[in-house]
C-alpha atoms as a PDB file:
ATOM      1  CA  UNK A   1       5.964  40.620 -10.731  1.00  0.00           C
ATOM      2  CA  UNK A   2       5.806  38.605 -13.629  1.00  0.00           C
ATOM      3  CA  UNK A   3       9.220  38.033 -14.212  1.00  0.00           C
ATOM      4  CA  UNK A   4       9.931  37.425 -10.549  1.00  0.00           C
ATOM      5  CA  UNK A   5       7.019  34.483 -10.561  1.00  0.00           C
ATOM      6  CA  UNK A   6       8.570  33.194 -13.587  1.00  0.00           C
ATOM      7  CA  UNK A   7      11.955  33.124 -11.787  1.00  0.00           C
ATOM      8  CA  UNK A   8      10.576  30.890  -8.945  1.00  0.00           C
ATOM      9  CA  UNK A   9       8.586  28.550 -10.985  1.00  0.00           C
ATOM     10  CA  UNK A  10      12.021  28.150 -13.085  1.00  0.00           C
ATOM     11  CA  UNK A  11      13.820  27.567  -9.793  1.00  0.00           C
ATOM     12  CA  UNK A  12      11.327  24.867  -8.290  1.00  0.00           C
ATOM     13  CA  UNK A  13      11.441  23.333 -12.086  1.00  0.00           C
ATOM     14  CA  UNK A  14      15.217  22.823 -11.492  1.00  0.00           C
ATOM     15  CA  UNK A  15      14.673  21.153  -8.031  1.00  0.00           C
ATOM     16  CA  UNK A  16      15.859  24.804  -5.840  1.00  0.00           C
ATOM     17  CA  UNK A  17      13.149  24.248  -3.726  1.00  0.00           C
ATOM     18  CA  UNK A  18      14.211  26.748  -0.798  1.00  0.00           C
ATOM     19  CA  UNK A  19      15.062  29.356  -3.316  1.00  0.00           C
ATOM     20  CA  UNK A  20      11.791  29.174  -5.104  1.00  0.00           C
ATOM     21  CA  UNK A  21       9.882  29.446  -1.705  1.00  0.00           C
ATOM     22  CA  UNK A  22      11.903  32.439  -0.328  1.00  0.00           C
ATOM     23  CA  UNK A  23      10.916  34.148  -3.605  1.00  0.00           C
ATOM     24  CA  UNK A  24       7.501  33.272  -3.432  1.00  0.00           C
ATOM     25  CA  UNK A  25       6.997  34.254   0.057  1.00  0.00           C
ATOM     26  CA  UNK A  26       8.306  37.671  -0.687  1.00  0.00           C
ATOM     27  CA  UNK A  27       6.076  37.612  -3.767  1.00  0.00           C
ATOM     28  CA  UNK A  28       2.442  36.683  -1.444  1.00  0.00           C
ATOM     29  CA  UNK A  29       3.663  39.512   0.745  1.00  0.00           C
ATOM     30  CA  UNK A  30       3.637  41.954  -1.970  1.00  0.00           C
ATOM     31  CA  UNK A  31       0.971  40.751  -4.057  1.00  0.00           C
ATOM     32  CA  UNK A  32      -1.552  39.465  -1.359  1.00  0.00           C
ATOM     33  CA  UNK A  33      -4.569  39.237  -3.989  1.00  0.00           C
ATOM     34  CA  UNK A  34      -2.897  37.499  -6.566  1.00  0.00           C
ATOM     35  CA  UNK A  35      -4.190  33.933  -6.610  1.00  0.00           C
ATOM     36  CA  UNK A  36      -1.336  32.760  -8.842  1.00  0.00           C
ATOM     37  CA  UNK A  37       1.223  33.815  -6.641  1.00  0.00           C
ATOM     38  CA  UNK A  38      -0.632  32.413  -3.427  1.00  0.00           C
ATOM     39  CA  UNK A  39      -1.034  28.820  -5.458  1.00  0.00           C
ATOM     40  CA  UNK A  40       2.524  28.578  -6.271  1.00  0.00           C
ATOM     41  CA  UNK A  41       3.488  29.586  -2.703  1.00  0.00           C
ATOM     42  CA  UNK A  42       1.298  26.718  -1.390  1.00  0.00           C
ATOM     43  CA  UNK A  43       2.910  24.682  -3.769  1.00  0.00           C
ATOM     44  CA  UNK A  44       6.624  25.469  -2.416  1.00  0.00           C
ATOM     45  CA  UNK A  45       5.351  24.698   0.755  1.00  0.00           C
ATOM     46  CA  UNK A  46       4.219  21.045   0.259  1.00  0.00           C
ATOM     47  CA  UNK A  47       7.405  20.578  -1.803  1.00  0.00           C
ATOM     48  CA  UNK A  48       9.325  21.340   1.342  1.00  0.00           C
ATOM     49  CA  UNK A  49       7.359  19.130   3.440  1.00  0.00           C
ATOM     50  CA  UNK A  50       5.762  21.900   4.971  1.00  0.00           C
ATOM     51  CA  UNK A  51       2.217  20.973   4.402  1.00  0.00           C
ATOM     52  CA  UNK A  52       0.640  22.782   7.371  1.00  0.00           C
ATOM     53  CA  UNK A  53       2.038  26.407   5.762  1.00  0.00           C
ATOM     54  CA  UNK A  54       1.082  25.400   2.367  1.00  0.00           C
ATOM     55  CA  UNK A  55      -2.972  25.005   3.614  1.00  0.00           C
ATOM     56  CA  UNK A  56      -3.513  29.072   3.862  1.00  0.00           C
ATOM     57  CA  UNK A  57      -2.090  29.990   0.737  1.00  0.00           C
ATOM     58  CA  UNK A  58      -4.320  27.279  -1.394  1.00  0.00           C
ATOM     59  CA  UNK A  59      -7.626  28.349   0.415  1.00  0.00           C
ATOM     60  CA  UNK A  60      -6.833  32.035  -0.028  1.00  0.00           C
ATOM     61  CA  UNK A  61      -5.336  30.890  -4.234  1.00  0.00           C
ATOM     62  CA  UNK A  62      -9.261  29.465  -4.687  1.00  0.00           C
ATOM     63  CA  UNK A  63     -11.040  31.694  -3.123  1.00  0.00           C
ATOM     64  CA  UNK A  64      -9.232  34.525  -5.001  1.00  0.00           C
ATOM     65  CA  UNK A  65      -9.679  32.885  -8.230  1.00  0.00           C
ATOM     66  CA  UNK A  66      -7.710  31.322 -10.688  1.00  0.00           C
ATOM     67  CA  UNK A  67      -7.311  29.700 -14.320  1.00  0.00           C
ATOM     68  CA  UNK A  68      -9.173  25.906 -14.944  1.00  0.00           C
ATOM     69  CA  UNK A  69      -5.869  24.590 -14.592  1.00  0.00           C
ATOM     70  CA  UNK A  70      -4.323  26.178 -11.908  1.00  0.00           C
ATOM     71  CA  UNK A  71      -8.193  25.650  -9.789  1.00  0.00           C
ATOM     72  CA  UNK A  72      -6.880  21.675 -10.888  1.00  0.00           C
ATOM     73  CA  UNK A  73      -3.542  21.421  -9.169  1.00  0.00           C
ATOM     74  CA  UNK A  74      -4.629  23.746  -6.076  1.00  0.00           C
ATOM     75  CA  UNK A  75      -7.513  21.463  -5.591  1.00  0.00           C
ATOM     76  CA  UNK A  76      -5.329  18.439  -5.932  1.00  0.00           C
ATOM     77  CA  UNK A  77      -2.951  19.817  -3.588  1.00  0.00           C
ATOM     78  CA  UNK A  78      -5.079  21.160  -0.864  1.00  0.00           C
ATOM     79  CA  UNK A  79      -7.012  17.763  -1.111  1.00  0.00           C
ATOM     80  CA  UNK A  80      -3.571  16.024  -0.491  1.00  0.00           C
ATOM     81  CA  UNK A  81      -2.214  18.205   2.140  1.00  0.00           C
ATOM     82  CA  UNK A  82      -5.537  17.932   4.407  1.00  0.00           C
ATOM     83  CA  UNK A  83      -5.029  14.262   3.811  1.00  0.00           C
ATOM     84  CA  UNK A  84      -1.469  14.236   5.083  1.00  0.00           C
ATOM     85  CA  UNK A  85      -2.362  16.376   7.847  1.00  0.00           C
ATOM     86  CA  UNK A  86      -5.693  13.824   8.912  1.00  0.00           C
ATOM     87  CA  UNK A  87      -7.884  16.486   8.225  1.00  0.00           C
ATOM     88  CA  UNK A  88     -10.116  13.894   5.844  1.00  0.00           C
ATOM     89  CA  UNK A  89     -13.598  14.922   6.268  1.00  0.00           C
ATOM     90  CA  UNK A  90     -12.078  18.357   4.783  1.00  0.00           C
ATOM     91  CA  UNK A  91      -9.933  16.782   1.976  1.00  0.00           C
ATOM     92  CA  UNK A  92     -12.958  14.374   1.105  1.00  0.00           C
ATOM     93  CA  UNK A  93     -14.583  17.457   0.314  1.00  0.00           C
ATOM     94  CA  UNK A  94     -11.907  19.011  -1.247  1.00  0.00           C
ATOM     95  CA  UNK A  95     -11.369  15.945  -3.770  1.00  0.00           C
ATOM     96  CA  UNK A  96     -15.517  16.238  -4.532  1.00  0.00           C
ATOM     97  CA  UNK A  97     -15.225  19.764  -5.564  1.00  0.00           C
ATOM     98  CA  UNK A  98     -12.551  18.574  -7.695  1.00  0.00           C
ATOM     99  CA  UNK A  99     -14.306  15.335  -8.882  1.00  0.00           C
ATOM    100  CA  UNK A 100     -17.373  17.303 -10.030  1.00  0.00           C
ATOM    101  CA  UNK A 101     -15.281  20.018 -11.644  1.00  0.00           C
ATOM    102  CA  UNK A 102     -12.938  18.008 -12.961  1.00  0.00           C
ATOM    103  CA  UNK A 103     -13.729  14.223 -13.845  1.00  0.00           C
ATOM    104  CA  UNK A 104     -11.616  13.650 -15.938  1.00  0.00           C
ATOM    105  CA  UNK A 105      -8.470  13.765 -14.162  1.00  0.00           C
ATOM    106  CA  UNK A 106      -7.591  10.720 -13.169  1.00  0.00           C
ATOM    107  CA  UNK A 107      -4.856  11.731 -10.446  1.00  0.00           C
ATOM    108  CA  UNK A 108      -7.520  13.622  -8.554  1.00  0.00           C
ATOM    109  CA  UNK A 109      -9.642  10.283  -8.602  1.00  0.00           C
ATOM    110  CA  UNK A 110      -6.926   8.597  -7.323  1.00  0.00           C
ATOM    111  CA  UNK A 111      -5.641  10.879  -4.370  1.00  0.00           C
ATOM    112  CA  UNK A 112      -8.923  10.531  -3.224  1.00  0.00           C
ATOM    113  CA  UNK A 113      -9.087   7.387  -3.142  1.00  0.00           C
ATOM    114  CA  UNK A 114      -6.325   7.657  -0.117  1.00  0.00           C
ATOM    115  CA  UNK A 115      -8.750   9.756   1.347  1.00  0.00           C
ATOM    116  CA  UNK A 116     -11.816   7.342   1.244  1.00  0.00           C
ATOM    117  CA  UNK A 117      -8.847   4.819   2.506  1.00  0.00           C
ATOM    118  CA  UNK A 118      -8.157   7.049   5.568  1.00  0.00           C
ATOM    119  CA  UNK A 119     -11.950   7.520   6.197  1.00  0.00           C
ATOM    120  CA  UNK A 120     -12.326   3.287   6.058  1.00  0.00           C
ATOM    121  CA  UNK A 121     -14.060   3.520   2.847  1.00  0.00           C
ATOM    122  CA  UNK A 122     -12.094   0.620   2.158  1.00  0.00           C
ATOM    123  CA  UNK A 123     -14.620  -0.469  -0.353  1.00  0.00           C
ATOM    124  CA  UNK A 124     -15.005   2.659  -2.165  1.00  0.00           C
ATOM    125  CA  UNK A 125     -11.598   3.403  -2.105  1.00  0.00           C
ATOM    126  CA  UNK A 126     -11.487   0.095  -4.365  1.00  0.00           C
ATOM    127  CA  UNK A 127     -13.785   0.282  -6.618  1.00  0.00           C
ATOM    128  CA  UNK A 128     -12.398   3.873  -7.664  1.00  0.00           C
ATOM    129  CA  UNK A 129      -8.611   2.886  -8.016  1.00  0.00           C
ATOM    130  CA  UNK A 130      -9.651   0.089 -10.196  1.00  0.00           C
ATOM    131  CA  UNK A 131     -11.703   2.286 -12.566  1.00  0.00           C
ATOM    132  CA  UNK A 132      -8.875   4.645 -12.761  1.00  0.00           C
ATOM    133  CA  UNK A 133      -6.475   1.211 -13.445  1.00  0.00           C
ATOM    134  CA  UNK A 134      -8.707  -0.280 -15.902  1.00  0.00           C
ATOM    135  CA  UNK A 135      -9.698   3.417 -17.824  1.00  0.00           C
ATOM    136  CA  UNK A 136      -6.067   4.434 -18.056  1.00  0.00           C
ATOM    137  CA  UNK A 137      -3.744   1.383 -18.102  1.00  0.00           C
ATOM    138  CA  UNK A 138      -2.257  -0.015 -21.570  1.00  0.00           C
ATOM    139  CA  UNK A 139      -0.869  -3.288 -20.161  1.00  0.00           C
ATOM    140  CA  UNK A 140      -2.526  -6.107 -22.614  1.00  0.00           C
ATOM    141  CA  UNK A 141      -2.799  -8.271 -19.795  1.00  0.00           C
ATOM    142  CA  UNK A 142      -4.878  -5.803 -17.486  1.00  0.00           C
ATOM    143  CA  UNK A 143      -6.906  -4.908 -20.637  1.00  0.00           C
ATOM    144  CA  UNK A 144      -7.926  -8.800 -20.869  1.00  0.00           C
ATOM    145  CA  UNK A 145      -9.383  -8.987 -17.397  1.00  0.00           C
ATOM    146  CA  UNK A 146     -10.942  -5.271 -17.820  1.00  0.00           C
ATOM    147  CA  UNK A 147     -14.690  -6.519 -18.132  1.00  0.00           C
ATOM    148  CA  UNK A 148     -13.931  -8.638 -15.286  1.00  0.00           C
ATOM    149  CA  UNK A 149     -12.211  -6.096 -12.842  1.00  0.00           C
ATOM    150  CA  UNK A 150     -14.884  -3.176 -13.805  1.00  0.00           C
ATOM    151  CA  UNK A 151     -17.963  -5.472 -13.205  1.00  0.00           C
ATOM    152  CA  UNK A 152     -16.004  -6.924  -9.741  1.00  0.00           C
ATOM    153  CA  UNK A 153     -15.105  -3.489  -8.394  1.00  0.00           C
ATOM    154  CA  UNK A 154     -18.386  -2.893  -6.574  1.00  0.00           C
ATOM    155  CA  UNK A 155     -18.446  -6.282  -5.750  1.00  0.00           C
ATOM    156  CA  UNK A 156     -15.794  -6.835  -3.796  1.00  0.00           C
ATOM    157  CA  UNK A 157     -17.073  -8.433  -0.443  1.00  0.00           C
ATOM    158  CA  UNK A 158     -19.651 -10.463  -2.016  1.00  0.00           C
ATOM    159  CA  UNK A 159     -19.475 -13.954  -2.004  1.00  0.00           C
ATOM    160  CA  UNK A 160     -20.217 -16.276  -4.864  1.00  0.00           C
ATOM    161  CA  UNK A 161     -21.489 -19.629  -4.749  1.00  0.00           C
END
């Protein structure tokens, strides 16, 4: 099994996206419990812009349990593909779960952000993408105005006079 997964993960790596999804398929059917298997068949799913296929295979990858960062991408991509699919009351919660066990990673953060976008938390939405801008960007200019942009970015419909 091991060197089979490694096989498709090598495959998907060198862009044989079909390939690594007909191996990974075969793999879920024969390892059904193996939460590794059923997150990188999710994965091969999304990657063929088959989002709606991918969504079994995550929930059943986190509910069997898997490694801290493996439990980081699935919850980033099941967020993501209940966000492309409009279910966003499910990926808000998805992102959450991810927030609070993750919150440090930044690309959760902002995925969700689309989410709160979708959901008209236009505001929100905001006032995280700028965080993420102002925590993790290098540009000099951006880094002048940061004081400015973090103390605005819960601000942003108020009026000053």
């Amino acid at each position: 099994m091991g060197i089979e997964l490694e096989k498709a993960v090598d495959l998907r790596k060198s862009g044989n996206h079909k390939e690594s999804n007909q191996l990974l398929t075969k793999l879920v059917q024969e390892f059904p419990n193996n939460a590794s298997i059923n997150y990188q068949c999710a994965w091969s799913f999304d990657l063929l812009g088959e989002e709606s296929k991918a969504v079994p295979f995550y929930e059943n990858a986190i509910k069997l349990g898997l490694s801290s960062k493996e439990l980081e991408g699935a919850l980033l991509g099941l967020g993501s593909t209940y966000r492309t699919l409009g279910e966003y009351e499910k990926s808000k919660s998805i992102f959450l779960k991810g927030i609070e066990s993750f919150p440090n990673n930044r690309a959760i953060q902002t995925f969700y952000s689309m989410t709160l976008y979708n959901l008209n938390e236009h505001s929100k939405a905001m006032e995280l993408l700028l965080k993420c801008l102002t925590d993790t960007t290098t540009d000099d200019e951006i880094l002048g105005y940061k004081k400015a942009i973090d103390f605005y970015s819960n601000k942003l419909d108020e009026i000053w006079e």
